[in-house]
N, C-alpha and C. Protein backbone atom coordinates (compact mmCIF):
# COMPACT_ATOMS: atom_id res chain seq x y z
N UNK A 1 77.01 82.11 100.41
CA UNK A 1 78.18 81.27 100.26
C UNK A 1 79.14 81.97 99.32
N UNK A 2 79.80 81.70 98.30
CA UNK A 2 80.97 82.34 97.49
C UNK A 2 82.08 80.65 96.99
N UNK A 3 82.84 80.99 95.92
CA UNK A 3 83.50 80.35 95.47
C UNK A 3 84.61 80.59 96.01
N UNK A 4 85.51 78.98 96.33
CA UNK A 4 86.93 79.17 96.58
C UNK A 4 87.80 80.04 96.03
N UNK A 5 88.61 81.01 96.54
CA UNK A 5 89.50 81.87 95.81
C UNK A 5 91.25 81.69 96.03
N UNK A 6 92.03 81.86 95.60
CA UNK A 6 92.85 82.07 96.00
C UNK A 6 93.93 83.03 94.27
N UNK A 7 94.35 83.51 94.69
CA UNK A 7 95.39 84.41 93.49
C UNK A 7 96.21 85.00 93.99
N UNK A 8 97.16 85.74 93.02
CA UNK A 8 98.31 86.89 93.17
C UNK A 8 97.80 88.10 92.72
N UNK A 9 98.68 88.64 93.40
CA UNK A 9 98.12 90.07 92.58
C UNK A 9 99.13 91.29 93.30
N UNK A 10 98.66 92.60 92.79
CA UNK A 10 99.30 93.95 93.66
C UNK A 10 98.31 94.56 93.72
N UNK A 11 98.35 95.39 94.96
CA UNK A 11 97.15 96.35 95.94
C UNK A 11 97.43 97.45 94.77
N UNK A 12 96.30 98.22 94.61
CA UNK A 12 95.88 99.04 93.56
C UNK A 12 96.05 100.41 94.25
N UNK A 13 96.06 100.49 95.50
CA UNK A 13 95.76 102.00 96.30
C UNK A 13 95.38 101.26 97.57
N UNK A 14 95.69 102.54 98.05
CA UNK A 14 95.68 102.57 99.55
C UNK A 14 95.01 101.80 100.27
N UNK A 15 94.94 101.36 100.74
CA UNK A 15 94.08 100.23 102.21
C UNK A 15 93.24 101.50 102.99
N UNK A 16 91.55 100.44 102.95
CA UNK A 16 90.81 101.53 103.69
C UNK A 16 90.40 100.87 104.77
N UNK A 17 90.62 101.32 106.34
CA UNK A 17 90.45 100.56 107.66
C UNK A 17 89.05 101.32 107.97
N UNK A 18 87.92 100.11 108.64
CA UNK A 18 86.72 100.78 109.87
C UNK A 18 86.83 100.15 110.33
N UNK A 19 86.39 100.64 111.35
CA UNK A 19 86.52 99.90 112.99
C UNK A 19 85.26 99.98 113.38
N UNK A 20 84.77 98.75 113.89
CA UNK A 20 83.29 99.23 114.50
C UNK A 20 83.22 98.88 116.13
N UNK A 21 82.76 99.01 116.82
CA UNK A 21 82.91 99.03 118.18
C UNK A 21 82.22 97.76 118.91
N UNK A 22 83.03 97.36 119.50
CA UNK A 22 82.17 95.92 120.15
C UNK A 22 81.21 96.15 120.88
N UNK A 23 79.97 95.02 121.43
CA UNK A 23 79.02 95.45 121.94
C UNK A 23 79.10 94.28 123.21
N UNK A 24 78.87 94.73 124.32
CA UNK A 24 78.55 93.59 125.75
C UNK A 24 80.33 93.41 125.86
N UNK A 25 80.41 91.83 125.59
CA UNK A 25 81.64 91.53 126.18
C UNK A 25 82.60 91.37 125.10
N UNK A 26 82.45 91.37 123.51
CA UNK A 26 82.38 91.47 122.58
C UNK A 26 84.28 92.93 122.01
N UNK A 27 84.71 92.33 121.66
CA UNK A 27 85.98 93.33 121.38
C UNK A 27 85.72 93.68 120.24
N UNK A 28 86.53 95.27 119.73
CA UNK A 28 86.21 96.03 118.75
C UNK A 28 86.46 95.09 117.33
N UNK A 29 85.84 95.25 116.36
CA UNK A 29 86.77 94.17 115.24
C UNK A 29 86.37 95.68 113.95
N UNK A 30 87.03 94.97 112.86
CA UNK A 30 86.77 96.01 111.72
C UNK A 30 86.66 95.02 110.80
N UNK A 31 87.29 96.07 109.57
CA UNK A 31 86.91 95.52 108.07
C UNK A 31 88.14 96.31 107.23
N UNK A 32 89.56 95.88 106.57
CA UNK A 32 90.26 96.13 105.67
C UNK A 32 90.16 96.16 104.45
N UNK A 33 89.56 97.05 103.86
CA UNK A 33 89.61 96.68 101.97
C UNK A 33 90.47 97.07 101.36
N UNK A 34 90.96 96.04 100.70
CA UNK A 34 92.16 96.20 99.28
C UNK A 34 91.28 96.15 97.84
N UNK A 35 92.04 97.25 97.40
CA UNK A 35 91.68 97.14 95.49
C UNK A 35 93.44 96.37 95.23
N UNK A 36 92.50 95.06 94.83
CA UNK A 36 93.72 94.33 94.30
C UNK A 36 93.69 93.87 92.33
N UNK A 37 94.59 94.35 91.83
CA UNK A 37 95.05 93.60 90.29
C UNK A 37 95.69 92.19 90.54
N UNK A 38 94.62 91.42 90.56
CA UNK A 38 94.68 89.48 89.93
C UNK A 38 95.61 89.25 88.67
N UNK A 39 96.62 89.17 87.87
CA UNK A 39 97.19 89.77 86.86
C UNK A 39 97.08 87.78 86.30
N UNK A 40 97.03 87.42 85.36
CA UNK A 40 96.97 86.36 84.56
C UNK A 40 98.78 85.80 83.76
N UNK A 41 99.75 86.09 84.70
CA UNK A 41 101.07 85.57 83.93
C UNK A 41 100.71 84.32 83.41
N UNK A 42 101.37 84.41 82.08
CA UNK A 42 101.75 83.51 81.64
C UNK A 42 103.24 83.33 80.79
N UNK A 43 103.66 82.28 80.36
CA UNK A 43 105.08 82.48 80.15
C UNK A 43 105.05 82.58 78.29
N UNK A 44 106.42 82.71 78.00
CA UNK A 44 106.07 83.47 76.41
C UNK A 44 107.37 83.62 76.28
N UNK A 45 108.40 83.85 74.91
CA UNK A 45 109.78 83.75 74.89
C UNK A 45 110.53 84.79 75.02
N UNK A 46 109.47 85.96 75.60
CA UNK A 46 110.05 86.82 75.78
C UNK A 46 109.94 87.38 77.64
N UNK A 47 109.38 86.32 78.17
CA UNK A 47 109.55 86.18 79.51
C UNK A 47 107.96 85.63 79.81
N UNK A 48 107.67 86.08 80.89
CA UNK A 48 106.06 86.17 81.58
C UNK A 48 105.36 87.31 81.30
N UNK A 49 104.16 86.93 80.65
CA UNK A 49 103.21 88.06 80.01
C UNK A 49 101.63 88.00 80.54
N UNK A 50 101.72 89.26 80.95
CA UNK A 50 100.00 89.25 81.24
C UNK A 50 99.01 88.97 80.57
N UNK A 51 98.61 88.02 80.18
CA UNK A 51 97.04 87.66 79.31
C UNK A 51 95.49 87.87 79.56
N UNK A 52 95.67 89.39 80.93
CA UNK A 52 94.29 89.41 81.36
C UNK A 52 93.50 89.32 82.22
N UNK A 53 94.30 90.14 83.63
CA UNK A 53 93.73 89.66 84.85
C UNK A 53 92.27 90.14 85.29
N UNK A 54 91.91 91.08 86.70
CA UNK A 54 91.00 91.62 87.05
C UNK A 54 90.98 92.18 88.02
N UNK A 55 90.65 93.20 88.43
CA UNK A 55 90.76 93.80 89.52
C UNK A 55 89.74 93.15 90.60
N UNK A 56 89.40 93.73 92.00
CA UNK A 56 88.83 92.69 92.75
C UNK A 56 88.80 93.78 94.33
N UNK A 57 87.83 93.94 94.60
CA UNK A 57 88.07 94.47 96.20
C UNK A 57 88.16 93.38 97.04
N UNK A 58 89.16 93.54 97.77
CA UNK A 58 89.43 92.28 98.73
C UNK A 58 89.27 92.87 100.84
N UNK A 59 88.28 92.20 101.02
CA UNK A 59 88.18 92.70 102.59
C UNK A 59 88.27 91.36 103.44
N UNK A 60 88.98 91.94 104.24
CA UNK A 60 89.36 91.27 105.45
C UNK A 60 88.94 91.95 106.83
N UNK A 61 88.20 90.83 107.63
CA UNK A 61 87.25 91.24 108.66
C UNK A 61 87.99 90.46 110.13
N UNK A 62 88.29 91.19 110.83
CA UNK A 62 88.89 90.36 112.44
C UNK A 62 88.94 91.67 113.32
N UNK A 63 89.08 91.67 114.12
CA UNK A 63 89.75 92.10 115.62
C UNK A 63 91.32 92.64 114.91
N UNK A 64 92.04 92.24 114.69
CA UNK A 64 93.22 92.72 114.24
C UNK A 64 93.67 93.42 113.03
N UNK A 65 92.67 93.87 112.29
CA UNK A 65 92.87 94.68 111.16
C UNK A 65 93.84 95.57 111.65
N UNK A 66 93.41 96.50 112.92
CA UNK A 66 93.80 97.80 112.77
C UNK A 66 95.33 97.61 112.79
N UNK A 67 95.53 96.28 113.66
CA UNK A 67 97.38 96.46 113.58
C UNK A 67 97.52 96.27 112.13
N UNK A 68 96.86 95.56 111.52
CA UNK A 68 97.22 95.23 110.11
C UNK A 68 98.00 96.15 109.24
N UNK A 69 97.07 97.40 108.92
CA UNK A 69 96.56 98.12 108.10
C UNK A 69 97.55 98.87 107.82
N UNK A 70 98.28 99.44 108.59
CA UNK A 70 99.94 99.61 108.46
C UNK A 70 100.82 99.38 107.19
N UNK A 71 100.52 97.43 107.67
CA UNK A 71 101.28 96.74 107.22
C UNK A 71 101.09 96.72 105.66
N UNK A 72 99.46 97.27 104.92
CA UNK A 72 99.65 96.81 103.23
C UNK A 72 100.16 98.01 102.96
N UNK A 73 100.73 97.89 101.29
CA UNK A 73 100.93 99.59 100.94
C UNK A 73 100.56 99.39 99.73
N UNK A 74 100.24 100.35 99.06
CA UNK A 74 99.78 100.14 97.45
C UNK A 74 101.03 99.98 96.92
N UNK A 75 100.60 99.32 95.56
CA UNK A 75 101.93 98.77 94.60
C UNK A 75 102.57 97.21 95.30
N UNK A 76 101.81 96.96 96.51
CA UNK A 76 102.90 95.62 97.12
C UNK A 76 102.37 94.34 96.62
N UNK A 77 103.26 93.59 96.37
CA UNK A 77 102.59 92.16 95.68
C UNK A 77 101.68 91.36 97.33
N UNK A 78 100.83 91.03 96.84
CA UNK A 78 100.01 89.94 97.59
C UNK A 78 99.36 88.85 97.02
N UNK A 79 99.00 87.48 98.25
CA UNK A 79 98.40 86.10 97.74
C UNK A 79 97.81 86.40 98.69
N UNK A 80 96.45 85.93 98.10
CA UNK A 80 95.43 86.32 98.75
C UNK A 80 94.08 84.59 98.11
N UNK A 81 93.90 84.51 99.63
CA UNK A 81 92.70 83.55 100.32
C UNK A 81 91.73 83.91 100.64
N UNK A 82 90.74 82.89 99.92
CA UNK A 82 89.43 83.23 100.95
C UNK A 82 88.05 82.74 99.91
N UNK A 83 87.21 83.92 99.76
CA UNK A 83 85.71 83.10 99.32
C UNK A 83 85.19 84.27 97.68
N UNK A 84 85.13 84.15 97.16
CA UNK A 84 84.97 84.73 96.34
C UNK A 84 83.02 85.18 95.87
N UNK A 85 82.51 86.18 96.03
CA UNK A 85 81.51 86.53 96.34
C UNK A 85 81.00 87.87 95.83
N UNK A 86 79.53 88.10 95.30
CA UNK A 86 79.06 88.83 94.64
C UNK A 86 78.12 90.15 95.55
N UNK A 87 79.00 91.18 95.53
CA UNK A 87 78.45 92.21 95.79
C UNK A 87 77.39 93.24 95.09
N UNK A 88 76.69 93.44 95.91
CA UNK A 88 75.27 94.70 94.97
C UNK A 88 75.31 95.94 96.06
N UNK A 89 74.96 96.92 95.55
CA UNK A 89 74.62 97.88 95.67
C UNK A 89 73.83 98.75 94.94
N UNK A 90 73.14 100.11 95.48
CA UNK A 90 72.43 100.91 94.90
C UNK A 90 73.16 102.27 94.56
N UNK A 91 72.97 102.46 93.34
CA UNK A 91 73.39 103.82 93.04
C UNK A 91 72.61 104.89 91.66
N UNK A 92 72.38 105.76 92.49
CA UNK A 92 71.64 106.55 91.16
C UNK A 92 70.12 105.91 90.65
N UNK A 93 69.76 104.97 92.14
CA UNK A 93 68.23 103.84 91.58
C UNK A 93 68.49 102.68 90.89
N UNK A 94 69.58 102.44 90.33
CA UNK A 94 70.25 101.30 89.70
C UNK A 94 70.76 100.37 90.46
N UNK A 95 70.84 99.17 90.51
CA UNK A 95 71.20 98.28 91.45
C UNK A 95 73.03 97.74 90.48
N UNK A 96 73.94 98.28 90.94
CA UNK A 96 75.25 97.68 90.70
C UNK A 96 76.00 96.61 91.51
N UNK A 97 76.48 95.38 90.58
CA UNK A 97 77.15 94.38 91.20
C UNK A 97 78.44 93.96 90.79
N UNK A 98 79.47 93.81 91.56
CA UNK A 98 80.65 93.49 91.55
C UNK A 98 81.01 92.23 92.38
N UNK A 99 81.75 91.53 92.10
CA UNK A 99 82.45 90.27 92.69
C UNK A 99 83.70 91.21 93.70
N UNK A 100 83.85 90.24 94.95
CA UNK A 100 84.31 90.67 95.67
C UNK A 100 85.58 89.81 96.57
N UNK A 101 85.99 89.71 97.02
CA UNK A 101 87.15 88.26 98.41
C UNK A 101 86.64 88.76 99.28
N UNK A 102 86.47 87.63 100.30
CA UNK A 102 86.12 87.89 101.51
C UNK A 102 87.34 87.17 101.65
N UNK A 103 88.56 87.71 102.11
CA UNK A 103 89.82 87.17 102.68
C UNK A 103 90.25 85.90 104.26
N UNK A 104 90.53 84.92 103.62
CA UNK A 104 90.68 84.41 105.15
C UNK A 104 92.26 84.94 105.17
N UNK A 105 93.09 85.11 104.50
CA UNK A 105 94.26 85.33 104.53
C UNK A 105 94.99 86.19 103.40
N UNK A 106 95.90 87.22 103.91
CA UNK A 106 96.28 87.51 102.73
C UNK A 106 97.97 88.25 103.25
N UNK A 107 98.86 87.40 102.43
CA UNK A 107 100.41 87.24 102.60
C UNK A 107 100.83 88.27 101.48
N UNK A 108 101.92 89.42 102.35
CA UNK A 108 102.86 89.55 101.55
C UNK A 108 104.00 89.10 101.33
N UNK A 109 104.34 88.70 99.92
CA UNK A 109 105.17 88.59 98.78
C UNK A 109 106.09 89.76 99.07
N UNK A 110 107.56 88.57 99.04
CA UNK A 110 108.52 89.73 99.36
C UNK A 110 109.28 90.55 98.26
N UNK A 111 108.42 90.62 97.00
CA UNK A 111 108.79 91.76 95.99
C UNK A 111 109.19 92.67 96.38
N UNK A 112 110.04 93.69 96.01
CA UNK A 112 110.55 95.12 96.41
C UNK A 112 110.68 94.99 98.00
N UNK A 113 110.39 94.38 98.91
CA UNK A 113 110.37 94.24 100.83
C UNK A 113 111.77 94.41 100.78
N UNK A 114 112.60 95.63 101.33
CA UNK A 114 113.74 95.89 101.57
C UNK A 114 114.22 95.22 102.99
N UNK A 115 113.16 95.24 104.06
CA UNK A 115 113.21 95.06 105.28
C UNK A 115 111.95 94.73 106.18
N UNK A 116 112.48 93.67 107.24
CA UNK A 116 111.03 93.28 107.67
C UNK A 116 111.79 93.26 109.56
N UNK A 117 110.30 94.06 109.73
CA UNK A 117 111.41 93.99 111.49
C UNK A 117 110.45 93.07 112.09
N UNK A 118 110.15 92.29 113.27
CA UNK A 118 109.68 91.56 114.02
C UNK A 118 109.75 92.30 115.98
N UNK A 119 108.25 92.56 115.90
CA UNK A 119 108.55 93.02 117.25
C UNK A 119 108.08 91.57 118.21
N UNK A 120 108.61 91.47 119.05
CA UNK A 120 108.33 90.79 120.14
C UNK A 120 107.11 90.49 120.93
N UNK A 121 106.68 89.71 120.98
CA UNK A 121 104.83 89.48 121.71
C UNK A 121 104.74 89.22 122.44
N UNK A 122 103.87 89.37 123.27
CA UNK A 122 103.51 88.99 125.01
C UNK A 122 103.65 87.54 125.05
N UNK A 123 103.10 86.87 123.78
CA UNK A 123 102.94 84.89 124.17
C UNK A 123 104.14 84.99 122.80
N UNK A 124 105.48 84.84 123.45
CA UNK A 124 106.61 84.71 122.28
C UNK A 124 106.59 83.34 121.74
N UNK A 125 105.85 82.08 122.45
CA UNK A 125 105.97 81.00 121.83
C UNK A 125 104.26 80.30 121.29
N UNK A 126 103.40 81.39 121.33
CA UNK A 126 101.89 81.08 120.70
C UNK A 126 102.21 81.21 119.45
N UNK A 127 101.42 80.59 118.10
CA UNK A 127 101.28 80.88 116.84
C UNK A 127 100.45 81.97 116.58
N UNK A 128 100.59 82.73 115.62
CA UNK A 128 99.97 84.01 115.61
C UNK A 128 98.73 84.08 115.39
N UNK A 129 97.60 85.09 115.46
CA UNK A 129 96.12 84.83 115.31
C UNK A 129 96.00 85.12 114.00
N UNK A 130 94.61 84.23 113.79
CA UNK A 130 93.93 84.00 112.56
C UNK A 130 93.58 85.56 112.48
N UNK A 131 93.49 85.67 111.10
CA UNK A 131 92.52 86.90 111.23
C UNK A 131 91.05 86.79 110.93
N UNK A 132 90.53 85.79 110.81
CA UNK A 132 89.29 85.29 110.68
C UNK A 132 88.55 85.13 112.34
N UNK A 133 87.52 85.15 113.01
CA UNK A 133 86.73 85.43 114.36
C UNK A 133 86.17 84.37 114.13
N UNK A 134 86.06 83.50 115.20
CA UNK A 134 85.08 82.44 115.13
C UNK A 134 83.55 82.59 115.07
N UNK A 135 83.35 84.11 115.68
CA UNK A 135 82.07 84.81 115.74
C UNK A 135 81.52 85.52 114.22
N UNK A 136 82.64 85.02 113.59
CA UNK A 136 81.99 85.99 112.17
C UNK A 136 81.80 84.78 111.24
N UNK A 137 81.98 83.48 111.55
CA UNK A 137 82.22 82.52 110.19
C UNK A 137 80.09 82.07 110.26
């Protein structure tokens, strides 16, 4: 399971895309990870001041990553949804753990966004897909 998440933050570096390959009737889906800074504003008389955020790998799992992946860039502000959850791994024989997002959603914030183009879709009047799989919940 994992704890409700939701925060702000900016992508730390680059977005890393895999793709894994579907199996039977099954379409390809992947996995997007962001290193995101959670930053803690708070306000103060000399404006809004950071009191202490956290960094956070944030992955997002669907069928549509790959168009995604494009779309983040490091340095871009994001709000980011989803489940908040404790990762382990092995390294060096040591077992290391980090907290992690499992993203149901994650919006960019139009900080610095000079321009946003909109291409046209086959179903111009469908709402756009989740990026969440009903096969993965």
């Amino acid at each position: 399971m994992g704890t409700r998440f939701f925060g702000e933050g900016n992508i730390g570096s680059d977005p890393v895309l895999k793709m894994f390959l579907g199996n039977g009737n099954q379409a390809p889906r992947g996995v997007l990870r962001l290193n995101v800074r959670f930053d803690n504003l708070v306000p103060s008389d000399n404006g809004m001041v950071d009191r202490g955020g956290f960094w956070a790998n944030v992955e997002i799992w669907g069928r549509y990553v790959e168009q995604w992946a494009s779309l983040y860039q490091r340095g871009q502000r994001v709000l980011v949804s989803g489940r908040m959850v404790e990762d382990s791994w092995e390294k060096d024989g040591e077992t290391q753990t980090a907290f992690k997002v499992m993203a149901d959603r994650v919006g960019i914030l139009p900080f610095r966004v000079s321009q946003v183009i909109m291409e046209a879709g086959p179903n111009q009047g469908s709402p756009p897909p989740s990026n969440m799989d009903s096969s993965l919940s």
